[in-house]
Structure formats: structure tokens, C-alpha cells
C-alpha atoms as a PDB file:
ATOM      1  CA  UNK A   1     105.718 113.073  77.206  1.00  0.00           C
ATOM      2  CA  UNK A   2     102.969 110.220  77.550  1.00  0.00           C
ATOM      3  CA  UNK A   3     102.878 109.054  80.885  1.00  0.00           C
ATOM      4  CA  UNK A   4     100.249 106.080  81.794  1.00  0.00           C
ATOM      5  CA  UNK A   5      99.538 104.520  85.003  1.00  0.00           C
ATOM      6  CA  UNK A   6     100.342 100.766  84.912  1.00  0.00           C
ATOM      7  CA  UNK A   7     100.662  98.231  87.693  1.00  0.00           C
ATOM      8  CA  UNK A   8     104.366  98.167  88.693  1.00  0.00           C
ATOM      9  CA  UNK A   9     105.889  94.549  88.091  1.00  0.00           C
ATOM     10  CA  UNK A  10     108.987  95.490  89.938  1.00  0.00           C
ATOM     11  CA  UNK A  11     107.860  97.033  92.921  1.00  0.00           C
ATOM     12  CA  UNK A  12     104.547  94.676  94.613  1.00  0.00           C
ATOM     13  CA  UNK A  13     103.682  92.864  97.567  1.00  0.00           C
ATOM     14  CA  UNK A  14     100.290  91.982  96.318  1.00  0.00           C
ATOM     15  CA  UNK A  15      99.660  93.196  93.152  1.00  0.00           C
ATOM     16  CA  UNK A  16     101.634  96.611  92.033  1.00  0.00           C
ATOM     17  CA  UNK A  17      98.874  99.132  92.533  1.00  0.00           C
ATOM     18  CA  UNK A  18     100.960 101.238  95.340  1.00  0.00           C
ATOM     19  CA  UNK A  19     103.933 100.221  93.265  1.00  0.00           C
ATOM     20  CA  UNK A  20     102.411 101.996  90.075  1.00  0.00           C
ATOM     21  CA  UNK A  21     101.328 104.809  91.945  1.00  0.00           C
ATOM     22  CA  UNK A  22     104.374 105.894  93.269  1.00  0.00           C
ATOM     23  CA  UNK A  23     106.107 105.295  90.148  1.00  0.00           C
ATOM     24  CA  UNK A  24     103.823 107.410  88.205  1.00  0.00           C
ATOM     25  CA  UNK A  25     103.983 110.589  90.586  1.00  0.00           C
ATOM     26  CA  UNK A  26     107.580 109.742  91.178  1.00  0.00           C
ATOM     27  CA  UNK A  27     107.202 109.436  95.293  1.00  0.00           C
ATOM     28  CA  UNK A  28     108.106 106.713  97.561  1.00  0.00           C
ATOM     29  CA  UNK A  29     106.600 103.381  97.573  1.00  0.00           C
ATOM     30  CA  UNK A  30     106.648 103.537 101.159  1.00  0.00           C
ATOM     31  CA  UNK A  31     104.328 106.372 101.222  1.00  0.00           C
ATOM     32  CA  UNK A  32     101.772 105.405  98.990  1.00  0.00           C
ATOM     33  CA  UNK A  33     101.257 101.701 101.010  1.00  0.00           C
ATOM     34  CA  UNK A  34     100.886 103.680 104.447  1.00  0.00           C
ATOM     35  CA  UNK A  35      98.357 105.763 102.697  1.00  0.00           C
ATOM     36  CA  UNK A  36      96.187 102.847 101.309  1.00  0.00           C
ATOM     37  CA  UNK A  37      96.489 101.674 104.960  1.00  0.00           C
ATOM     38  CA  UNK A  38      95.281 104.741 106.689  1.00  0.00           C
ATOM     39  CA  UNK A  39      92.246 105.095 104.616  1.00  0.00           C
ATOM     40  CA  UNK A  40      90.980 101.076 104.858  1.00  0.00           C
ATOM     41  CA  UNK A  41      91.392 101.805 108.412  1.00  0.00           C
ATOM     42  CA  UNK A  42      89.023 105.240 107.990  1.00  0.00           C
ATOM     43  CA  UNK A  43      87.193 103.856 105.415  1.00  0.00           C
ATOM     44  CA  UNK A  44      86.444 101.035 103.278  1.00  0.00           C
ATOM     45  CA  UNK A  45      86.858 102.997  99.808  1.00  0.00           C
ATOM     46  CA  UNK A  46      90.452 102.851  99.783  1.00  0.00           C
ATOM     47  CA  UNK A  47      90.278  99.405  99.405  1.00  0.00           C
ATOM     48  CA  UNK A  48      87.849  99.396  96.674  1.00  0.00           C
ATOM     49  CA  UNK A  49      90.156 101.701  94.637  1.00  0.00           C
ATOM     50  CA  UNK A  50      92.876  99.477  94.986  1.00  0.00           C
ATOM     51  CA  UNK A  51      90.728  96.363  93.615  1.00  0.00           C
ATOM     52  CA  UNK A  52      89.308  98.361  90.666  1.00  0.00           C
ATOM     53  CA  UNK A  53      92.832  99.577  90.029  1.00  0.00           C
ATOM     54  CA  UNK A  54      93.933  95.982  90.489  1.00  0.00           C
ATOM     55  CA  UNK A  55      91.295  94.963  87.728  1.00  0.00           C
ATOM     56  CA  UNK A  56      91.590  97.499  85.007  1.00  0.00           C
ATOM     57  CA  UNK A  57      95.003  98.900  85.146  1.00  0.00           C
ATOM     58  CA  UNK A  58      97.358  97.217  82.713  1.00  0.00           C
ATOM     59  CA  UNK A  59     100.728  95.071  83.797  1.00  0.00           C
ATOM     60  CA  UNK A  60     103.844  97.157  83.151  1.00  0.00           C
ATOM     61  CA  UNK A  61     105.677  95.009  80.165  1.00  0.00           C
END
């Protein structure tokens, strides 16, 4: 089984990053956004995965 990361065109608020995630390891949604949060609050590299993922990941069709 192939399984690719894509950016989810079902499941966004912005752009389908945390959408894509949680499809791909088959979690909640839910859990992936508070996650993204919690590290731009620690950090500021959470934020620059989710651009680069943003930027290079390819659209679900």
C-alpha cells in the first residue's frame, strides 16, 4: 500500500496541512491543530513546518 501525504481538501480551515496530517496517520483532526498550536506558542518552528508543508505538499485531487 502507497500512502502519500497530501493537503486534505476536505478537512481545512486555512490550508489542509493539519487536515492531511491526521488523515495520513489516521488520528483526529482535532489533535493535530492543538498540536500545531502548542508548539507556535513554544516555538516558532511549528509554524514554519506548516508553511513549508503548505508550499510543497500536493492538493488531494
Amino acid at each position: 500500500m502507497d500512502k502519500k501525504f497530501v493537503l486534505s481538501s476536505s478537512d481545512k480551515k486555512i490550508a489542509g496541512v493539519c487536515g492531511g496530517i491526521a488523515e495520513y496517520f489516521g488520528i483526529d483532526t482535532l489533535l493535530v491543530r492543538i498540536a500545531f498550536v502548542v508548539f507556535a506558542v513554544i516555538g516558532s518552528l511549528s509554524f514554519w513546518v506548516y508553511l513549508l508543508l503548505w508550499l510543497l505538499a500536493p492538493k488531494s485531487k
